[in-house]
Structures are given as structure tokens and as C-alpha cells.
C-alpha atoms as a PDB file:
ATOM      1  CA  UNK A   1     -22.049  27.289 -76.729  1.00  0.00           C
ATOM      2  CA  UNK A   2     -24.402  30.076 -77.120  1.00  0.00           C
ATOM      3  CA  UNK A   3     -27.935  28.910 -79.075  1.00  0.00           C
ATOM      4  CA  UNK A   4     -28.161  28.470 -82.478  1.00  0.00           C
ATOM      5  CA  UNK A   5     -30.322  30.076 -84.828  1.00  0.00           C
ATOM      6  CA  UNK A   6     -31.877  28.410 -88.033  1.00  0.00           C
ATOM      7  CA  UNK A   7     -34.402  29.967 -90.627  1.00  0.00           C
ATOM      8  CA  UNK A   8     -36.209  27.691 -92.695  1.00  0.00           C
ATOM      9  CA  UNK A   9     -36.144  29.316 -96.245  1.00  0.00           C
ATOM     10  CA  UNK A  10     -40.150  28.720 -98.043  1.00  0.00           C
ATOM     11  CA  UNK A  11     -39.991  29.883-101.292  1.00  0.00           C
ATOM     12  CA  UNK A  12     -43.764  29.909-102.114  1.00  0.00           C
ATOM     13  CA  UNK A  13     -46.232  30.272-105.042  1.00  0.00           C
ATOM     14  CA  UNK A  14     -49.692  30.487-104.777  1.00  0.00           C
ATOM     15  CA  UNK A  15     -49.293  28.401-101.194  1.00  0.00           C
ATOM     16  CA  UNK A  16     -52.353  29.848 -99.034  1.00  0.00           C
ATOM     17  CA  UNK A  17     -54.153  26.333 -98.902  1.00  0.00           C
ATOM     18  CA  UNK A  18     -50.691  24.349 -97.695  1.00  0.00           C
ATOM     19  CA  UNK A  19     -48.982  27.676 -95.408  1.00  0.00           C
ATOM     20  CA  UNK A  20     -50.849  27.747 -92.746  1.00  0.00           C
ATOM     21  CA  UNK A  21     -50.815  24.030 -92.105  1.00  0.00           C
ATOM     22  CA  UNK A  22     -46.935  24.184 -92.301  1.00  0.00           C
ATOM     23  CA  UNK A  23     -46.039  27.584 -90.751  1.00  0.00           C
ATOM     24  CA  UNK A  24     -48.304  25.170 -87.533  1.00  0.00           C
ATOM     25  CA  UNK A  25     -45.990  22.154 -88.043  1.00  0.00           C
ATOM     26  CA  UNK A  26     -42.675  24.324 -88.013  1.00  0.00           C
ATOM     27  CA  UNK A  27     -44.380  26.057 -84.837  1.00  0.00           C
ATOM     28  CA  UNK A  28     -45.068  22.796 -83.063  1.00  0.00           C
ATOM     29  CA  UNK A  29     -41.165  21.216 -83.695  1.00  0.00           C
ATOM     30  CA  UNK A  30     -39.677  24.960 -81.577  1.00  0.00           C
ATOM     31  CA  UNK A  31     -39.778  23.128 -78.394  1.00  0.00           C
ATOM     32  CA  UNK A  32     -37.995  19.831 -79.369  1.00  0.00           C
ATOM     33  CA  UNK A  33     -35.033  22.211 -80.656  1.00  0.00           C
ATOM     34  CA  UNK A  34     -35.226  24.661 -77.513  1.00  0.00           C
ATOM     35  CA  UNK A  35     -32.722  25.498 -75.962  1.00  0.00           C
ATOM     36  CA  UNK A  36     -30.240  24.653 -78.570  1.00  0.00           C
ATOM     37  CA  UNK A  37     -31.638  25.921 -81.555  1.00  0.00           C
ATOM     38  CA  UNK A  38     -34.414  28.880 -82.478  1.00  0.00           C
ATOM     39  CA  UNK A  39     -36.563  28.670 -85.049  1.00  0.00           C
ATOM     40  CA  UNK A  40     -37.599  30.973 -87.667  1.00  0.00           C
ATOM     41  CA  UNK A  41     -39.109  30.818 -91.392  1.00  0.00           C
ATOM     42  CA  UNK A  42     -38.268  32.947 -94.280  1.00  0.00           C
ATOM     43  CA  UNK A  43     -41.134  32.860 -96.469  1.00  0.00           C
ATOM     44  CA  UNK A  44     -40.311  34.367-100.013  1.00  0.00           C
ATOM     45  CA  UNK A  45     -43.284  34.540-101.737  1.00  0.00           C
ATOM     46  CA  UNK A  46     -42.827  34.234-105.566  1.00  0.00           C
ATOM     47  CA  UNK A  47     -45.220  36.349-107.577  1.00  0.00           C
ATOM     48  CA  UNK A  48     -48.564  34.729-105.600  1.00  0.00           C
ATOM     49  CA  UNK A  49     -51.934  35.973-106.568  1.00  0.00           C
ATOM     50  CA  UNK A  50     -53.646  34.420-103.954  1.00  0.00           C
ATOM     51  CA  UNK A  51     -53.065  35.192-100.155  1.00  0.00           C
ATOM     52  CA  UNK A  52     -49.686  33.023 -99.786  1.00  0.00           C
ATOM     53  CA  UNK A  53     -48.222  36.967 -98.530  1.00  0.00           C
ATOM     54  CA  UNK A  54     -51.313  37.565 -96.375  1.00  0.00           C
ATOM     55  CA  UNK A  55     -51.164  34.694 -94.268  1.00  0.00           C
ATOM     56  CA  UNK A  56     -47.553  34.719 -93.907  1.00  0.00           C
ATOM     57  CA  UNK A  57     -47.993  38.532 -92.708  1.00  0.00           C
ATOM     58  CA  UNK A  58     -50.715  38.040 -90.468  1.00  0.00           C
ATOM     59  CA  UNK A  59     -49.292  34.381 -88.832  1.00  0.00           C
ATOM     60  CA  UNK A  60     -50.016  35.018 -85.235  1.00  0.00           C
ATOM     61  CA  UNK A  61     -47.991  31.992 -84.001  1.00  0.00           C
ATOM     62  CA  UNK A  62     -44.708  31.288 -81.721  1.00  0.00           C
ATOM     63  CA  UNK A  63     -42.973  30.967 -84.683  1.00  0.00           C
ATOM     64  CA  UNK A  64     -41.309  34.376 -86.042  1.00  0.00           C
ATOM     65  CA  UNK A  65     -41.764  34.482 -89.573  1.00  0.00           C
ATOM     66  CA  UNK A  66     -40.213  36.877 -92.186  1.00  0.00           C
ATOM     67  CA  UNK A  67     -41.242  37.755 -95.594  1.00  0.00           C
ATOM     68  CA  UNK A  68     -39.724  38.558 -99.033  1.00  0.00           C
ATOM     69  CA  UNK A  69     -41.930  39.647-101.821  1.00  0.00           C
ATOM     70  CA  UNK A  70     -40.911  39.472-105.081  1.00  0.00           C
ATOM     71  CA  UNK A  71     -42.587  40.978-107.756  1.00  0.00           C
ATOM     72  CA  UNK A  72     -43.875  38.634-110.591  1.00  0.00           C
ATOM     73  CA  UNK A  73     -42.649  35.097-110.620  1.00  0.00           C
ATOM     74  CA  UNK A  74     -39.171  35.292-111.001  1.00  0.00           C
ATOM     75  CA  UNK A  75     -38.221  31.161-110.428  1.00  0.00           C
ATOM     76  CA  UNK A  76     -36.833  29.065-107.666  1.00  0.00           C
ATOM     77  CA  UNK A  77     -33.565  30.009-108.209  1.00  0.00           C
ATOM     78  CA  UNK A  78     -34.256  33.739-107.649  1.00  0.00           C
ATOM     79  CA  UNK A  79     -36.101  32.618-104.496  1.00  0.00           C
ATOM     80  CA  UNK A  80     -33.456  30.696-102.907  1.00  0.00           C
ATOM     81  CA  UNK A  81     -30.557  33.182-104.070  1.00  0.00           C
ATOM     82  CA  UNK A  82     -33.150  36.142-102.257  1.00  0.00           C
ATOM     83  CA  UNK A  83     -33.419  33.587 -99.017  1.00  0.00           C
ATOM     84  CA  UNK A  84     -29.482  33.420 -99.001  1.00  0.00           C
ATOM     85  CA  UNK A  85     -28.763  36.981 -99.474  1.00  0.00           C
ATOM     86  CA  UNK A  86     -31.537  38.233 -96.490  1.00  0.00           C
ATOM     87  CA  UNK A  87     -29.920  35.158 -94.326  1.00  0.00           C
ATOM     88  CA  UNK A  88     -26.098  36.384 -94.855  1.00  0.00           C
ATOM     89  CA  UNK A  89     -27.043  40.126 -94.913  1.00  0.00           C
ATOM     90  CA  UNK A  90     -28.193  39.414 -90.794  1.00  0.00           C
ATOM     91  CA  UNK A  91     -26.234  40.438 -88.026  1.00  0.00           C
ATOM     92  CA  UNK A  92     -23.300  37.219 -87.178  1.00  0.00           C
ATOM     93  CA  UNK A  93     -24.328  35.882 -83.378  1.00  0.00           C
ATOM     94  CA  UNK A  94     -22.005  34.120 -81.372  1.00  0.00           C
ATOM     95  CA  UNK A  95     -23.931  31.147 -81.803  1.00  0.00           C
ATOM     96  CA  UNK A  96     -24.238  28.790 -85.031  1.00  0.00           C
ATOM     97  CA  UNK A  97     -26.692  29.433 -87.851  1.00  0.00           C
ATOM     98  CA  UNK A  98     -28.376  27.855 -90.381  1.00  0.00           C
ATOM     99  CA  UNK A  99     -30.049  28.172 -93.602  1.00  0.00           C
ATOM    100  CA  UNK A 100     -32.829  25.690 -94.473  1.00  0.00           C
ATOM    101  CA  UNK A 101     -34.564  24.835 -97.471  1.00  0.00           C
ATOM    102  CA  UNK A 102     -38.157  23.503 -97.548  1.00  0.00           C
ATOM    103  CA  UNK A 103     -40.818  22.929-100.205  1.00  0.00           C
ATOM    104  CA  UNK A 104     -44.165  24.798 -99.040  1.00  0.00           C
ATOM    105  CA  UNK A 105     -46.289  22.105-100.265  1.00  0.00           C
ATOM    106  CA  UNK A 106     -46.580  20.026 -97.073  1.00  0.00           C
ATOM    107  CA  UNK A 107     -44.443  17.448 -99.050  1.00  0.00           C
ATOM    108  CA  UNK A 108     -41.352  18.303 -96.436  1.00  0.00           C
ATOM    109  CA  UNK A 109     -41.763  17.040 -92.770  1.00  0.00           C
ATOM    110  CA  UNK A 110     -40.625  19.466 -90.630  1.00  0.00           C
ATOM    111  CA  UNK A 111     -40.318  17.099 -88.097  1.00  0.00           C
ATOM    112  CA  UNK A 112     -37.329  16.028 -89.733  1.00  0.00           C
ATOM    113  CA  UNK A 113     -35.486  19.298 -88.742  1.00  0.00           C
ATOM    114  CA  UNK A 114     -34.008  18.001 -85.410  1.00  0.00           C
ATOM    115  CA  UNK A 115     -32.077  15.125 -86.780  1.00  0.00           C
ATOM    116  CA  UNK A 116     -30.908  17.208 -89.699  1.00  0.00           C
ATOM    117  CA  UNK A 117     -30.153  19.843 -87.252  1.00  0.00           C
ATOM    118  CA  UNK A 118     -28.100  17.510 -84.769  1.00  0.00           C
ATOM    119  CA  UNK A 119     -26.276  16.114 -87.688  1.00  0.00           C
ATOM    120  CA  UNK A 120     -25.090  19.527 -88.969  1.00  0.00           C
ATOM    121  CA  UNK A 121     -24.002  20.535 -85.541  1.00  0.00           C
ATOM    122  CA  UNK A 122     -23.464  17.138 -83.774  1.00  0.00           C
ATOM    123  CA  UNK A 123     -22.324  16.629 -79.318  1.00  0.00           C
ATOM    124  CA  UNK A 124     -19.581  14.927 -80.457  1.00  0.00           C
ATOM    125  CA  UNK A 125     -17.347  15.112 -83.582  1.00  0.00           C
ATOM    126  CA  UNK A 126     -16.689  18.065 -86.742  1.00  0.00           C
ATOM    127  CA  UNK A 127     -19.531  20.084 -87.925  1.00  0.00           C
ATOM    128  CA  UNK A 128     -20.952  19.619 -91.532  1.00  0.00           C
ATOM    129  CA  UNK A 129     -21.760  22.291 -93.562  1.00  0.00           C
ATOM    130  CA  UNK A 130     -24.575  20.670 -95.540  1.00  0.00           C
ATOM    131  CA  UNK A 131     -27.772  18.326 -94.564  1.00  0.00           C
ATOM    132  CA  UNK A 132     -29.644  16.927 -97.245  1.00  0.00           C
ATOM    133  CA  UNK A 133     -32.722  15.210 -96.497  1.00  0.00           C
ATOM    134  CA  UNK A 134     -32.596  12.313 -99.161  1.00  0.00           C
ATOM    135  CA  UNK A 135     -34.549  10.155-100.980  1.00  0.00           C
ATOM    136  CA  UNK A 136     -31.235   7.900-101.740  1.00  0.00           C
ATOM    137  CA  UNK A 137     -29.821   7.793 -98.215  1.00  0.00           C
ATOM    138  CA  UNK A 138     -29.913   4.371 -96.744  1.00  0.00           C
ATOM    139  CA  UNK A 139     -33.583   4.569 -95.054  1.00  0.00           C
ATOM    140  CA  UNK A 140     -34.733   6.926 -97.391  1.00  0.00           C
ATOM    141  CA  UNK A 141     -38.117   6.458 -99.494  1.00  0.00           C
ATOM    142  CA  UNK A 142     -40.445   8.051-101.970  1.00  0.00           C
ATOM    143  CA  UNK A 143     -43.891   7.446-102.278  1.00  0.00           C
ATOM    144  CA  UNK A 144     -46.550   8.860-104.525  1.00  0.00           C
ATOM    145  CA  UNK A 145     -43.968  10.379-106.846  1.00  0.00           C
ATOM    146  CA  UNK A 146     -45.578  10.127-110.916  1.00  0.00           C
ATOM    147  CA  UNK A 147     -43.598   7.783-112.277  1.00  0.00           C
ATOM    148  CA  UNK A 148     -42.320  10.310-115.053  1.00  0.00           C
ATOM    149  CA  UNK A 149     -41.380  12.352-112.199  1.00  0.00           C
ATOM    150  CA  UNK A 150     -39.619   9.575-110.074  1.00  0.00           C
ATOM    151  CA  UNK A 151     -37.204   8.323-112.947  1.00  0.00           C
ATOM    152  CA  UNK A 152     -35.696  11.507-114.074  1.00  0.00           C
ATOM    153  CA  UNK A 153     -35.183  12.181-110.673  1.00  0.00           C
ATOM    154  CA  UNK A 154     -32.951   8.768-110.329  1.00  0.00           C
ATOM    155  CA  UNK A 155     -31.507   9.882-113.829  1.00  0.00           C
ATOM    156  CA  UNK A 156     -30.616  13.221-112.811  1.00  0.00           C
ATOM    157  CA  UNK A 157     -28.827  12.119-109.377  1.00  0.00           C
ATOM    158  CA  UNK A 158     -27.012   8.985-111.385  1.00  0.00           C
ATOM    159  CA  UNK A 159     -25.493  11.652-113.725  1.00  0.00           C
ATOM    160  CA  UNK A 160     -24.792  14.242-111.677  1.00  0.00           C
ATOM    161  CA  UNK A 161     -23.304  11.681-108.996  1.00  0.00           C
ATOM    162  CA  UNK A 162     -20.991  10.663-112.019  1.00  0.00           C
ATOM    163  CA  UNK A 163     -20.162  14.011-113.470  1.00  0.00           C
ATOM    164  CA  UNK A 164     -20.121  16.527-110.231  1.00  0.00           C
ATOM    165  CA  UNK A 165     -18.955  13.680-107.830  1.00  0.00           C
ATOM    166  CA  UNK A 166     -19.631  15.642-104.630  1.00  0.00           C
ATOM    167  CA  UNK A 167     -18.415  13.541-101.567  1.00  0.00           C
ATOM    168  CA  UNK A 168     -21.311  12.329 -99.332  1.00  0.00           C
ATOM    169  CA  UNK A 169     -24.216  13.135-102.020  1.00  0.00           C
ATOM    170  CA  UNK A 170     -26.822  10.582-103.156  1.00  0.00           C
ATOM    171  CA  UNK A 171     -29.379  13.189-103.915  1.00  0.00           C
ATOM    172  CA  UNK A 172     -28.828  16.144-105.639  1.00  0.00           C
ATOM    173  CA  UNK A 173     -32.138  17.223-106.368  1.00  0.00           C
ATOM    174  CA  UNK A 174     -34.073  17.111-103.329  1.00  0.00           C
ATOM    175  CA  UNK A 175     -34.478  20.486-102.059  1.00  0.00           C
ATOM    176  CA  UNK A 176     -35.133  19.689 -98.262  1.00  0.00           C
ATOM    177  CA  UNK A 177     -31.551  21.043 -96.537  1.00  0.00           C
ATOM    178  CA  UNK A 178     -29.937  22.685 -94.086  1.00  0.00           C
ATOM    179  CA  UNK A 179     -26.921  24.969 -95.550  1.00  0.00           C
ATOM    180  CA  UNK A 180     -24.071  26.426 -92.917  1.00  0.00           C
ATOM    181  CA  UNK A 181     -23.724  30.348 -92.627  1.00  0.00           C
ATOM    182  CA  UNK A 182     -19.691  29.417 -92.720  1.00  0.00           C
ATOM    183  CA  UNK A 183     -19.813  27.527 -96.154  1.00  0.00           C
ATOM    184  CA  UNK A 184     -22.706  30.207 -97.956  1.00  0.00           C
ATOM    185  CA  UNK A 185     -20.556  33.205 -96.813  1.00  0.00           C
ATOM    186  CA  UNK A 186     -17.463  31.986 -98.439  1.00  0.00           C
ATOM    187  CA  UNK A 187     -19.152  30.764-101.482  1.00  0.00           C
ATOM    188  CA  UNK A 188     -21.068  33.699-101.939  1.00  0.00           C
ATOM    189  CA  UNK A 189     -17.321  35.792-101.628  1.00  0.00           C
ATOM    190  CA  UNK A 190     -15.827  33.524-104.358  1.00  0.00           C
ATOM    191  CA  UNK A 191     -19.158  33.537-106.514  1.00  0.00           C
ATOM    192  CA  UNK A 192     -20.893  36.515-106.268  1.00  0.00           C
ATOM    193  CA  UNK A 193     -24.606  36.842-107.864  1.00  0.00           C
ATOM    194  CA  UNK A 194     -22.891  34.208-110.207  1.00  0.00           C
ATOM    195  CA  UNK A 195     -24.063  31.429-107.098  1.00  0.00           C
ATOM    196  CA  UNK A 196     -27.506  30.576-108.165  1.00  0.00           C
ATOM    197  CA  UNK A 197     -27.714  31.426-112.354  1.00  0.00           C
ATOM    198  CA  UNK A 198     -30.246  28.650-112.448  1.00  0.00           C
ATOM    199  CA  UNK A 199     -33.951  29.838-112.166  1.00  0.00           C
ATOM    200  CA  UNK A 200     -35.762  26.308-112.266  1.00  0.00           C
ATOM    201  CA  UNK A 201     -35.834  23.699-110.011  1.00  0.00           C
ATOM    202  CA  UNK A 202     -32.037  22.455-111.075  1.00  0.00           C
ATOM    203  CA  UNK A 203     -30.579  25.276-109.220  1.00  0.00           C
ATOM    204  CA  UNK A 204     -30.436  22.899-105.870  1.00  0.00           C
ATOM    205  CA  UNK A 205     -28.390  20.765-107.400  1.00  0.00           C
ATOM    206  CA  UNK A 206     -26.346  23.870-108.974  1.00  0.00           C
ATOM    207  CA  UNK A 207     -25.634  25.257-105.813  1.00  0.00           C
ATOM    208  CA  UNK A 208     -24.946  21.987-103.712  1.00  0.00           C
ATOM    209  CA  UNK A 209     -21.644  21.460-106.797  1.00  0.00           C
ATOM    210  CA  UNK A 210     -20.630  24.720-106.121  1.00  0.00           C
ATOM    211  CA  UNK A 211     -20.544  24.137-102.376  1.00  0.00           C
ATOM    212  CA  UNK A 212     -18.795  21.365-103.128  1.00  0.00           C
ATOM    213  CA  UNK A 213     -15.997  22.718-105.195  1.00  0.00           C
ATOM    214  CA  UNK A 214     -15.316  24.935-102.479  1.00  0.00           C
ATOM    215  CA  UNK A 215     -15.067  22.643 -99.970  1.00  0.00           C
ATOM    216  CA  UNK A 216     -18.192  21.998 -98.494  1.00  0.00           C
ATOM    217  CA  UNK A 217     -18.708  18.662 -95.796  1.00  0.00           C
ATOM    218  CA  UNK A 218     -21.830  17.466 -96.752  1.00  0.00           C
ATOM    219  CA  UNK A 219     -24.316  14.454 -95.099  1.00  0.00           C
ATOM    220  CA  UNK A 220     -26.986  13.015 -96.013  1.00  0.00           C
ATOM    221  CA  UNK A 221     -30.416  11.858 -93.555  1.00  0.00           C
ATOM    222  CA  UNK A 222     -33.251   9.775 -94.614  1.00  0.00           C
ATOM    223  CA  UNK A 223     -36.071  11.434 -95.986  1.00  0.00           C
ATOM    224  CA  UNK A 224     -39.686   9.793 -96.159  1.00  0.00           C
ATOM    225  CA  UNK A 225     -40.989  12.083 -99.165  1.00  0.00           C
ATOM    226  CA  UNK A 226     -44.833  11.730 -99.230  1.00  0.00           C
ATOM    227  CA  UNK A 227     -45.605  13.260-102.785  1.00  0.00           C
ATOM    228  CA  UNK A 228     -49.531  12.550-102.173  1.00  0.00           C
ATOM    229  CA  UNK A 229     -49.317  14.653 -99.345  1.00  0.00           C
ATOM    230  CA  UNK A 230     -48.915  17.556-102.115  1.00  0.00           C
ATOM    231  CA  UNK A 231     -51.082  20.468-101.728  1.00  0.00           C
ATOM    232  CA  UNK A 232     -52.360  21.847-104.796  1.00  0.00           C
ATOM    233  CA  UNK A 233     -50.651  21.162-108.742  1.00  0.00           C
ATOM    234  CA  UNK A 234     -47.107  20.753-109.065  1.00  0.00           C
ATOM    235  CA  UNK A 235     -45.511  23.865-110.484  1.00  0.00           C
ATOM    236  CA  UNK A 236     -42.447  22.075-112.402  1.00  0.00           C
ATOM    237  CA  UNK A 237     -42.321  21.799-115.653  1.00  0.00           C
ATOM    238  CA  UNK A 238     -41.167  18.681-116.624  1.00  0.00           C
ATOM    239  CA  UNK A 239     -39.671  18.759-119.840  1.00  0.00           C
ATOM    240  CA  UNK A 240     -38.067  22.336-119.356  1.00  0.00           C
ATOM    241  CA  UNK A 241     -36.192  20.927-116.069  1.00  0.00           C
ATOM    242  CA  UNK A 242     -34.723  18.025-118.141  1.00  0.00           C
ATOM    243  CA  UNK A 243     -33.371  20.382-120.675  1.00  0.00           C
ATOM    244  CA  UNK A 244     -31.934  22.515-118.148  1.00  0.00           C
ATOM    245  CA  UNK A 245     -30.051  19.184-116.277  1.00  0.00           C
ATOM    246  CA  UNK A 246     -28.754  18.812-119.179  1.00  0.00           C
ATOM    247  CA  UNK A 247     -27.343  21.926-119.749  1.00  0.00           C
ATOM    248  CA  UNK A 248     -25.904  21.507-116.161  1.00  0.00           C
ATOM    249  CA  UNK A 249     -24.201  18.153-117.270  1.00  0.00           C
ATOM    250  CA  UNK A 250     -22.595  20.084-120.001  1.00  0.00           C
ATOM    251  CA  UNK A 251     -21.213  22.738-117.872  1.00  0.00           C
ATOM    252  CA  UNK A 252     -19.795  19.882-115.356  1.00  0.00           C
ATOM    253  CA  UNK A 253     -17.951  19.075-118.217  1.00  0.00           C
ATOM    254  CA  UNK A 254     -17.142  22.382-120.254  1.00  0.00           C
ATOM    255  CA  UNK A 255     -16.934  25.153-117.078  1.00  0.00           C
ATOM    256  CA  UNK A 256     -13.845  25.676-115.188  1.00  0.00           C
ATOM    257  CA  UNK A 257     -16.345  26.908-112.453  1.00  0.00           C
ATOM    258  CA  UNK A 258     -18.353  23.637-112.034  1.00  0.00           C
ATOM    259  CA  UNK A 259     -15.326  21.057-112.830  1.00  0.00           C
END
């Protein structure tokens, strides 16, 4: 099998004290995926007003690394709908490839990437389409998480884990994955620009249902999520993201495109 390629989707905001560190750490895990897998980043920077698009232009590491700018903050779901339409608009290789999803904040271990990578495309057995680093996996942790932060987390993954009742998915909100070109090209057929409609944070669990519905393997690995390791102010806000799960929760059981 020919190698694999796999761009690591950043969607970033005002990220020029935390980029550099991680654009090193993505740089530094190449050689433990060579010669299966290369490694790229897709850094879509958000609106920034500080050098977040500087430094990813002027990286001068091993690592390739692309860049989308959008102008103005537009949201997380713009950014990841952007990173999946420049990742399906690419040339098809004869190898796999793969679409991940990172935070930018440093609170995502890159190092991570090689067991997610070997359980989407394992030696032996059926491909997945979907790795989700999680928090609720068996071996999975959280630490430094603000406890307002923490339990509507839980509360959001109980309910959607009731109403959306993906197969294989503890975690629905944690938006550390790896997404198959196979599953996001035939979603994006049946969907359209109607895959991501969410702009805030929820939009990871949005687009994991829809996956889902149309047929999507998914598995879960153990993620150690180090919240103090946070660069910078978090950028969710909190009580706007609860509203918006909860208009989610109402579509899972009102929309003949979520049920």
C-alpha cells in the first residue's frame, strides 16, 4: 500500500504564543509515522490580529504547513467546514488520507496521532472512518478542566449519547479526531454546505451525527486532556454553547436530517 497522507486541520485565533510550540511538536512526531504516513497541517486562521498567519507563513520546519485566511472571525464551524472543503478539493492519491482535527492551544498532544492513526488504518482488520481522541474512552482523563466547563461537557455527551446514539461514541464534544477522506466525500455529496450549519464549538458533535447517519465506523482512543496546559484565555462562550446543544438536542428529535 502506497503511503498515506494526513493533514492536521488547526483552526486558530489569536494563537502566535501556542503555534509555534505545536507546529514543533507535530514536526517532531513525522518520523514515528514515516514511511506509512506524511504529515501536514492546515492552519486556518480565524480572523487573528496578532501574528497566528505570520508564523504559520514563515514556519521554516520539516513539517509542510498550509494556510487558510479567513477574513473576520467567522466561528469554528466555518473553520472546520473551510479545512474539509481545501482537504476534499486535493488531488485523490493512491494511498489513504486523512483529515485531523486539533485544538491550537497546546491542549491536544500530538503525540497521540500515531495510535489514532494506526487505529483508523489498522495491519490487521477493517478500516474506521472516524478516531476520536476521548475523554470517556476507557483510559481516558481530564485534568484542569473548570469545573463549569467539565460538567456540561459530561451533560452534553450523556444527552447526545441518548438522543444521537452514534455506535462507538463516548465523546461527542472533544474535537481531537481523525476523519476518513471516504466517509467526508460522501457526506459532503449527500449534505452539501448544509454539513457544518453550526458556527460554535457544537458543530463537532454536529458533524460526528451526521457521519453517523450515513454510515460512518467510528472508534474511540484515550485521550489525556491537560486543560492547564492551555495557552492563552479560552475563547468559548459558555452559556451561548449550552444554548446551542440544546438546540442540537431539539433537532435530534424534530429533523429528519439528524434522526
Amino acid at each position: 500500500m502506497s503511503a498515506g497522507l494526513v493533514v492536521v486541520a488547526l483552526p486558530c485565533l489569536n494563537e502566535e504564543a501556542a503555534l509555534p510550540g505545536l507546529l514543533a511538536r507535530l514536526d517532531a512526531v513525522r518520523p514515528e509515522l514515516a514511511p506509512d504516513w506524511e504529515l501536514w497541517a492546515l492552519v486556518i486562521d480565524d480572523g487573528s490580529t496578532d501574528r497566528t498567519a505570520e508564523i504559520a507563513a514563515g514556519w521554516q520546519g520539516g513539517l509542510r504547513v498550509e494556510l487558510v485566511r479567513h477574513t473576520g472571525n467567522k466561528g469554528l464551524g466555518v473553520a472546520l467546514a473551510s479545512a474539509i472543503d481545501w482537504f476534499l478539493a486535493m488531488p485523490k492519491g493512491s494511498g489513504p488520507a486523512a483529515l485531523g482535527a486539533m485544538d491550537a492551544d497546546g491542549t491536544h498532544p500530538p503525540e497521540l496521532l500515531p495510535r489514532m492513526l494506526a487505529a483508523l488504518v489498522p495491519q490487521e482488520g477493517e478500516p474506521c472512518d472516524v478516531v476520536i481522541a476521548s475523554r470517556y474512552a476507557p483510559g481516558g482523563e481530564e485534568h484542569g478542566l473548570p469545573p463549569l466547563r467539565r460538567l456540561y461537557s459530561a451533560l452534553a455527551s450523556a444527552v447526545l449519547r441518548a438522543l444521537a446514539r452514534v455506535k462507538g461514541v463516548r465523546d461527542y464534544s472533544c474535537g481531537y479526531r481523525l476523519y476518513g477522506r471516504a466517509i467526508l466525500d460522501k457526506a459532503a455529496r449527500y449534505y452539501g454546505k448544509q454539513l457544518v450549519t453550526e458556527r460554535s464549538f457544537v458543530c463537532m458533535a454536529e458533524l460526528l451525527i451526521k457521519l453517523g447517519r450515513r454510515g460512518a465506523r467510528i472508534v474511540e482512543v484515550p485521550l489525556k486532556l491537560h486543560y492547564e496546559l492551555k495557552g492563552g484565555v479560552s475563547k468559548m462562550n459558555v452559556a451561548a454553547t449550552i444554548r446551542r446543544y440544546a438546540v442540537l438536542a431539539w433537532r435530534l428529535l424534530n429533523d429528519p436530517g439528524l434522526r
